[in-house]
C-alpha atoms as a PDB file:
ATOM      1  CA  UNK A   1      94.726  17.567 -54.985  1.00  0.00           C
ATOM      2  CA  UNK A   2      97.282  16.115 -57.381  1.00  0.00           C
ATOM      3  CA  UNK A   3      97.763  19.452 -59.224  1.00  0.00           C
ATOM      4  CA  UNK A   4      98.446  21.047 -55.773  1.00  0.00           C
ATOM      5  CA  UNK A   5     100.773  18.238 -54.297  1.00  0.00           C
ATOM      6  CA  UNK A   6     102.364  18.743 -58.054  1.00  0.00           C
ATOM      7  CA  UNK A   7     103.192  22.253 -57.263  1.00  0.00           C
ATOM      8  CA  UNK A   8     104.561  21.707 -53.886  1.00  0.00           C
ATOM      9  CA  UNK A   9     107.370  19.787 -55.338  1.00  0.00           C
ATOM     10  CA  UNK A  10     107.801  21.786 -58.309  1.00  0.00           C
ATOM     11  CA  UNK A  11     108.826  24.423 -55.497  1.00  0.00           C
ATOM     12  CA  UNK A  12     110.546  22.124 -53.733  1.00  0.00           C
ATOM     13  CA  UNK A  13     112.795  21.360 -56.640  1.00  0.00           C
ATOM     14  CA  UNK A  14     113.140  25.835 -57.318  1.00  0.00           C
ATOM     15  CA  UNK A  15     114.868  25.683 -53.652  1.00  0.00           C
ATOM     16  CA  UNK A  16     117.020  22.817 -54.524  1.00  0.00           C
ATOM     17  CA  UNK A  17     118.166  24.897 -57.431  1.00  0.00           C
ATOM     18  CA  UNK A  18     116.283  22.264 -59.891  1.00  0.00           C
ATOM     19  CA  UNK A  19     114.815  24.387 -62.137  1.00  0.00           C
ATOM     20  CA  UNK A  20     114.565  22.107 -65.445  1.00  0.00           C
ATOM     21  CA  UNK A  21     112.863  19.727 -63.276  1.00  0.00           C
ATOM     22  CA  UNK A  22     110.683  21.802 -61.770  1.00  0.00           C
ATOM     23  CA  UNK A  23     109.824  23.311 -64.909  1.00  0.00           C
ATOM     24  CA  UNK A  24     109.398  19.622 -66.604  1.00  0.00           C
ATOM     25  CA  UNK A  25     106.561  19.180 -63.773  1.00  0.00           C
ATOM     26  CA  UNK A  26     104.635  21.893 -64.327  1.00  0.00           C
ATOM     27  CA  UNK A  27     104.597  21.015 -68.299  1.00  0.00           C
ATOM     28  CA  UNK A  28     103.769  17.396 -67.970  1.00  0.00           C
ATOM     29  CA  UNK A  29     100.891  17.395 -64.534  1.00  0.00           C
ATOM     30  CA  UNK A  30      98.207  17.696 -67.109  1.00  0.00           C
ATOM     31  CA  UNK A  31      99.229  14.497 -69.304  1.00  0.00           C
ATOM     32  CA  UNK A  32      99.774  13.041 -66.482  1.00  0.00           C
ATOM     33  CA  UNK A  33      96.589  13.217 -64.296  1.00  0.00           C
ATOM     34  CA  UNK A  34      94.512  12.916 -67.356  1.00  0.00           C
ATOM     35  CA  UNK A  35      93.285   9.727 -66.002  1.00  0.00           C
ATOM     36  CA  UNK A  36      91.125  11.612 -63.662  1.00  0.00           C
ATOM     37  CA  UNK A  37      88.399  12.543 -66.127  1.00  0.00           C
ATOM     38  CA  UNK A  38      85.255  11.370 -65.757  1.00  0.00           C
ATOM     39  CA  UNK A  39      86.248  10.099 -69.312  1.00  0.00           C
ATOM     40  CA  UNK A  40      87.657   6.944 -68.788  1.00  0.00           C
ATOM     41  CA  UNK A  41      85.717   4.208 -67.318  1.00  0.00           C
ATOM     42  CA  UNK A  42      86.411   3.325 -63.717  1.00  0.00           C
ATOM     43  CA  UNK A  43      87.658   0.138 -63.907  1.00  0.00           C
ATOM     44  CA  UNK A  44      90.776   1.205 -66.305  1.00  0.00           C
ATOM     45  CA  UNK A  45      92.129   4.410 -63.874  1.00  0.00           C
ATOM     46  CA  UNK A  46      93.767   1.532 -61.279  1.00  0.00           C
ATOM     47  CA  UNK A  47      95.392  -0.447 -64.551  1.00  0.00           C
ATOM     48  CA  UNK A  48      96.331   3.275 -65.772  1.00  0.00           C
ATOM     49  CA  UNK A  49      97.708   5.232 -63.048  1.00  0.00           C
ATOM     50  CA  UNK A  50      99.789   1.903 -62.078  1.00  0.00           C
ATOM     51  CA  UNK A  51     100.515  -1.514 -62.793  1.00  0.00           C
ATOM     52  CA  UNK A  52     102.692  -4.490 -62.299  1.00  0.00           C
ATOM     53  CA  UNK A  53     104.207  -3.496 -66.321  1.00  0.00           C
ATOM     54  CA  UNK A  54     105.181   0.005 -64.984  1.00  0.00           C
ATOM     55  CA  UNK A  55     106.344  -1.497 -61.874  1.00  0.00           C
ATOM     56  CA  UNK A  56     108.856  -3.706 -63.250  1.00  0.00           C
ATOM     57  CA  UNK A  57     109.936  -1.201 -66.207  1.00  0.00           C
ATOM     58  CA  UNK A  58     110.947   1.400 -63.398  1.00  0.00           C
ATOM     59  CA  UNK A  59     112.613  -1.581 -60.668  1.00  0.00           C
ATOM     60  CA  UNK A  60     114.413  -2.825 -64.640  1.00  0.00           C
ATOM     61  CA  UNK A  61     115.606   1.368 -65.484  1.00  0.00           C
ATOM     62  CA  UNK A  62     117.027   1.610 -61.007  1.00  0.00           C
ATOM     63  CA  UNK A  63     118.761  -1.983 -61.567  1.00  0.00           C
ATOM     64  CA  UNK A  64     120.542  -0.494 -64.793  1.00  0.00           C
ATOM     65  CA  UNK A  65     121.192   2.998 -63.443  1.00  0.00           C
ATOM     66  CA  UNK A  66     122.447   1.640 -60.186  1.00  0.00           C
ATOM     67  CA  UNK A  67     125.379  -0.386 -62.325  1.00  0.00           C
ATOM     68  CA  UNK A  68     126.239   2.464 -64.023  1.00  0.00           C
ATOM     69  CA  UNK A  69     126.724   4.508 -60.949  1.00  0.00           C
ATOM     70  CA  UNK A  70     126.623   8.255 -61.943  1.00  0.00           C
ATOM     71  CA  UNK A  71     126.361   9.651 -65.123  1.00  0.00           C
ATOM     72  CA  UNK A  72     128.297  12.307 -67.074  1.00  0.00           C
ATOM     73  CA  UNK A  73     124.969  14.359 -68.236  1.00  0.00           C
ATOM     74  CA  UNK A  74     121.578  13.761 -68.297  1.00  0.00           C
ATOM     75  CA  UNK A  75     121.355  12.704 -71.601  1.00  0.00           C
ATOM     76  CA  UNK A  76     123.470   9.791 -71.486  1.00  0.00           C
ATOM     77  CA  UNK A  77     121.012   8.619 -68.547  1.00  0.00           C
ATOM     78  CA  UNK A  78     118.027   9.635 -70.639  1.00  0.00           C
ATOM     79  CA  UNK A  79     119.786   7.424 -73.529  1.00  0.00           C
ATOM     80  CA  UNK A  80     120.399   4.145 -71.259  1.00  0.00           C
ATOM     81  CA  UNK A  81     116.590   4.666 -70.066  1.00  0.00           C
ATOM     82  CA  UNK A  82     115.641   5.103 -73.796  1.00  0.00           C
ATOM     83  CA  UNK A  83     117.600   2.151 -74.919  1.00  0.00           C
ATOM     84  CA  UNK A  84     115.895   0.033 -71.770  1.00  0.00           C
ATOM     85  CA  UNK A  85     112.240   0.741 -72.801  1.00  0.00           C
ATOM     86  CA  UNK A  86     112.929   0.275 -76.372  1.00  0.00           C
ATOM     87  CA  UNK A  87     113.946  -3.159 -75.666  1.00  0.00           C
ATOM     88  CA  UNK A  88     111.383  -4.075 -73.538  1.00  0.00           C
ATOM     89  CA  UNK A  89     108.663  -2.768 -75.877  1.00  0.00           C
ATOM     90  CA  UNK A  90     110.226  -4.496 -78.844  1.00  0.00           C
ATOM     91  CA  UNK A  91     109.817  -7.958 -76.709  1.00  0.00           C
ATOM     92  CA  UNK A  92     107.462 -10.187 -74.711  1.00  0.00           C
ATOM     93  CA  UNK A  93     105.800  -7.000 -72.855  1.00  0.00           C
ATOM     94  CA  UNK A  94     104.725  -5.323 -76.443  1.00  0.00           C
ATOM     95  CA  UNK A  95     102.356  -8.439 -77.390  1.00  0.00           C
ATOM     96  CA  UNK A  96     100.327  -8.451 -74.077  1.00  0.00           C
ATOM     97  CA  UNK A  97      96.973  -6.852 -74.000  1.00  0.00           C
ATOM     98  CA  UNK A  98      96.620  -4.573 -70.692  1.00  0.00           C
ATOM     99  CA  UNK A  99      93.632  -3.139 -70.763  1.00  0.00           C
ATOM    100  CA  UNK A 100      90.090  -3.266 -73.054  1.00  0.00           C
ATOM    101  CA  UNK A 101      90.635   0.074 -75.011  1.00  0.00           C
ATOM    102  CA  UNK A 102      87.305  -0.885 -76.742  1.00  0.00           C
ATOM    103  CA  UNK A 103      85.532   0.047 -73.423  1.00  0.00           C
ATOM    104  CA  UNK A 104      87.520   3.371 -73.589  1.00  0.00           C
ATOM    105  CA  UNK A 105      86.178   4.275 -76.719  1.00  0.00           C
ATOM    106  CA  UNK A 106      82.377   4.033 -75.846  1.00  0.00           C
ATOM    107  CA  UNK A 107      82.959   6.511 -72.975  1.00  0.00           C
ATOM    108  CA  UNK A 108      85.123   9.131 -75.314  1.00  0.00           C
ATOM    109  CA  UNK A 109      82.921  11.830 -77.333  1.00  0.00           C
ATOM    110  CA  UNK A 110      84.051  12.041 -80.903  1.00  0.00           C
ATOM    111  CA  UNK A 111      84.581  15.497 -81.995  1.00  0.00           C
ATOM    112  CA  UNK A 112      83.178  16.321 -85.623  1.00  0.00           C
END
């Protein structure tokens, strides 16, 4: 269902003459709905696929975009965004502990 709903907008973003995006979408559905295995333990897909940290990273990146209005490229967005999440990481957010990732790696096969 996600890999269809993915592809619907990937088209949707061909019409609208968005082709880099569309193409970024079709590259990165995979990493993204990896979640989805049968892999990771139940209780961790609602903490992965979305949480109060994401939440407040993405309201954090609008509030600084919105300031700055429109960009001249998409890099120097993609470098204010950068600089944004580098911050954050580097302070209070980067010493929390989100999820049990020993519980993840009873349900993960090791390959030999």
């Amino acid at each position: 269902k996600a890999l269809e709903k993915a592809e619907s907008v990937a088209k949707e973003l061909e019409t609208r003459k968005l082709r880099e995006a569309a193409k970024c979408l079709r590259e990165g559905i995979s990493e993204t709905t990896t979640y989805l295995l049968d892999d990771y333990p139940r209780e961790h897909r609602r903490r992965i696929r979305t949480n109060n940290m994401i939440e407040r990273l993405n309201r954090e990146i609008r509030r600084r975009t919105r300031v700055v209005g429109s960009f001249p490229d998409g890099r120097s967005a993609l470098m204010l965004v950068c600089a944004r999440v580098r911050y954050v990481t580097s302070n209070e957010w980067s010493t929390r502990r989100y999820l049990d990732m020993s519980r993840l790696g009873e349900s993960v096969p090791v390959a030999n």
